[in-house]
C-alpha atoms as a PDB file:
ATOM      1  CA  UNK A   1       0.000   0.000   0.000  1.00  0.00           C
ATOM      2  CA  UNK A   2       1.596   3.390  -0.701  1.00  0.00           C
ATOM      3  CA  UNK A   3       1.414   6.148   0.539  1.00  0.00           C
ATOM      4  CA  UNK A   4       0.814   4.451   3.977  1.00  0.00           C
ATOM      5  CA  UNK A   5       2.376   6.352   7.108  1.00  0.00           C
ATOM      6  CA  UNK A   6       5.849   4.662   6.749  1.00  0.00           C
ATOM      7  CA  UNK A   7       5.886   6.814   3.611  1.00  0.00           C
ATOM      8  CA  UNK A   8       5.106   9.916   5.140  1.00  0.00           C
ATOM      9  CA  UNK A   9       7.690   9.480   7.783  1.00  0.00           C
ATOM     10  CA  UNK A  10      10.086   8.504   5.260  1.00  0.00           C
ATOM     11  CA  UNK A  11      11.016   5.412   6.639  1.00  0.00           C
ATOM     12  CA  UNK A  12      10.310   1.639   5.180  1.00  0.00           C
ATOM     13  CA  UNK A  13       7.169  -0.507   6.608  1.00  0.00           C
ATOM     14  CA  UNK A  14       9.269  -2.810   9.094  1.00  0.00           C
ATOM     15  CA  UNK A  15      10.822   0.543  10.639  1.00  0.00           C
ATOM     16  CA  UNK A  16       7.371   2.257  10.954  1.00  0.00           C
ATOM     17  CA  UNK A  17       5.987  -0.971  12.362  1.00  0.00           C
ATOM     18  CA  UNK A  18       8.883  -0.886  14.970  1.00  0.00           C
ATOM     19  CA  UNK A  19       7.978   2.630  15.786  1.00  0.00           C
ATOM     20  CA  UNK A  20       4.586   1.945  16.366  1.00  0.00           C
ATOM     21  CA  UNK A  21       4.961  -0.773  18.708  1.00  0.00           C
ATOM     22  CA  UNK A  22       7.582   1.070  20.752  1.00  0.00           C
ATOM     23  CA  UNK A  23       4.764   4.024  21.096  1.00  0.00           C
ATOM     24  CA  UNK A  24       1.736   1.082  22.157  1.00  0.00           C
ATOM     25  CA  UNK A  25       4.208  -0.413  25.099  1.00  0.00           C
ATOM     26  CA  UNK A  26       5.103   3.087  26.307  1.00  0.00           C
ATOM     27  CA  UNK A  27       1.248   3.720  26.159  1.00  0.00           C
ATOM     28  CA  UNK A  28       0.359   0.124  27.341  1.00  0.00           C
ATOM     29  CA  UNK A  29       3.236   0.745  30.625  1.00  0.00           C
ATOM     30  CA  UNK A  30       1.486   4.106  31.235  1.00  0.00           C
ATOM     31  CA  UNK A  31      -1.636   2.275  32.067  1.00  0.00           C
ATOM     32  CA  UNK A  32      -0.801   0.234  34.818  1.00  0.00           C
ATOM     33  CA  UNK A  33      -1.774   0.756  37.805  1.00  0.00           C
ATOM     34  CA  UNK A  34       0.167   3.062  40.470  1.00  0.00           C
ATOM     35  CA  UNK A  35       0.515   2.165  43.956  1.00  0.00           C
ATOM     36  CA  UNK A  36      -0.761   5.144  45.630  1.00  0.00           C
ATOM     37  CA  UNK A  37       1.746   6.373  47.939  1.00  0.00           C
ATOM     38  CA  UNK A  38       3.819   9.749  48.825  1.00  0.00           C
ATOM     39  CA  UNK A  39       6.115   8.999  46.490  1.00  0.00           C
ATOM     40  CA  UNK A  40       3.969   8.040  43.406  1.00  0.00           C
ATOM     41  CA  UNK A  41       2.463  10.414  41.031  1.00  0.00           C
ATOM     42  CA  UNK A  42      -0.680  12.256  41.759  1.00  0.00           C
ATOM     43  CA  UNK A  43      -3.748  10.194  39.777  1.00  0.00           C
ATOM     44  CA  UNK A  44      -3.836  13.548  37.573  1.00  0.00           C
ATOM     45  CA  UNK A  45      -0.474  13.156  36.669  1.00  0.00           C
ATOM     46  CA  UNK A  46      -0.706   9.440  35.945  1.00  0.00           C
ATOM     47  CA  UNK A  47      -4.014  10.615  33.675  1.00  0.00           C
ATOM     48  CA  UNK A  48      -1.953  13.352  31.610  1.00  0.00           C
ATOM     49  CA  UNK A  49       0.846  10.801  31.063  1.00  0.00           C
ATOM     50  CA  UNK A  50      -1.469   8.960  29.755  1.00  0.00           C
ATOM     51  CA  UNK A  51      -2.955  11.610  27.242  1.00  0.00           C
ATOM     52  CA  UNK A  52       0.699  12.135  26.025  1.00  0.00           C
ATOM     53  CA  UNK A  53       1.584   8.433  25.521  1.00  0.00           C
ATOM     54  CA  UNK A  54      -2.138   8.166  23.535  1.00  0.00           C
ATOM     55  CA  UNK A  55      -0.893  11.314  21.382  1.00  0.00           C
ATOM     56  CA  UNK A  56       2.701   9.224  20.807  1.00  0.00           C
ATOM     57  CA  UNK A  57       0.334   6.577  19.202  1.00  0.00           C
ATOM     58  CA  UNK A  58      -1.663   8.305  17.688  1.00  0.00           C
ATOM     59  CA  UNK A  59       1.236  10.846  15.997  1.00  0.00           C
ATOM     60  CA  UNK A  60       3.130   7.322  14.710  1.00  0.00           C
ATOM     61  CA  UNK A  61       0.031   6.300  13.292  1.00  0.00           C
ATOM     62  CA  UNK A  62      -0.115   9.148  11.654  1.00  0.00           C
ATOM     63  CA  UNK A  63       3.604   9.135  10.127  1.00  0.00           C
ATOM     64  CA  UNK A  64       4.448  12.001  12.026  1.00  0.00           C
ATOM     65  CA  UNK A  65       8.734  11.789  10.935  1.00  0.00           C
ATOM     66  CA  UNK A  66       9.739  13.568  14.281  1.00  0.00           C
ATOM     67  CA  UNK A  67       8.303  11.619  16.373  1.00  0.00           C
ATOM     68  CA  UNK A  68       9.018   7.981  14.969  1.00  0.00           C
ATOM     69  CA  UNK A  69      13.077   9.628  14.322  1.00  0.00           C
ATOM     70  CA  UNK A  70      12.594  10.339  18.251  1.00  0.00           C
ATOM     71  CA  UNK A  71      11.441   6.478  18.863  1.00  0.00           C
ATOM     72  CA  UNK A  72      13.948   5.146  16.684  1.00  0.00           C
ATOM     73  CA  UNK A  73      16.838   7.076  18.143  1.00  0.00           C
ATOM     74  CA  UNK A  74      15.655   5.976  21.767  1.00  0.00           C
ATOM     75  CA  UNK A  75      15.119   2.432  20.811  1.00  0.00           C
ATOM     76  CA  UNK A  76      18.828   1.923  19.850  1.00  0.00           C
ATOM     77  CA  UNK A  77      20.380   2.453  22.802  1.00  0.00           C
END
């Protein structure tokens, strides 16, 4: 399929595909439960963590090429 959103981020379809799931476990780990406890983040922290890791998703899905150059450069250290 062309013009998919690996083509848009300039990057093949295996790349984009490791992009995306990097974005889906950072969102998936942001919705586990906290422990609430002094030193834990406030539940409207934890809920705007969350917003941001849906809006990592949703910008790979969208073949944003910041943001999956900003996963891939995390993911290889």
């Amino acid at each position: 399929m062309a013009g998919g959103p690996w083509d848009r981020a300039g990057v093949d379809r295996e790349t984009w595909y490791a992009a995306r799931t990097m974005a889906a476990a950072i969102r998936e780990t942001v919705r586990l439960s906290l422990d609430p406890s002094e030193n834990e983040a406030l539940p409207s922290d934890h809920q705007r963590l969350g917003e941001y890791a849906d809006d990592l998703v949703k910008l790979v899905e969208r073949g944003d090429p910041e943001t999956i150059a900003m996963l891939l450069r995390r993911g290889a250290r």
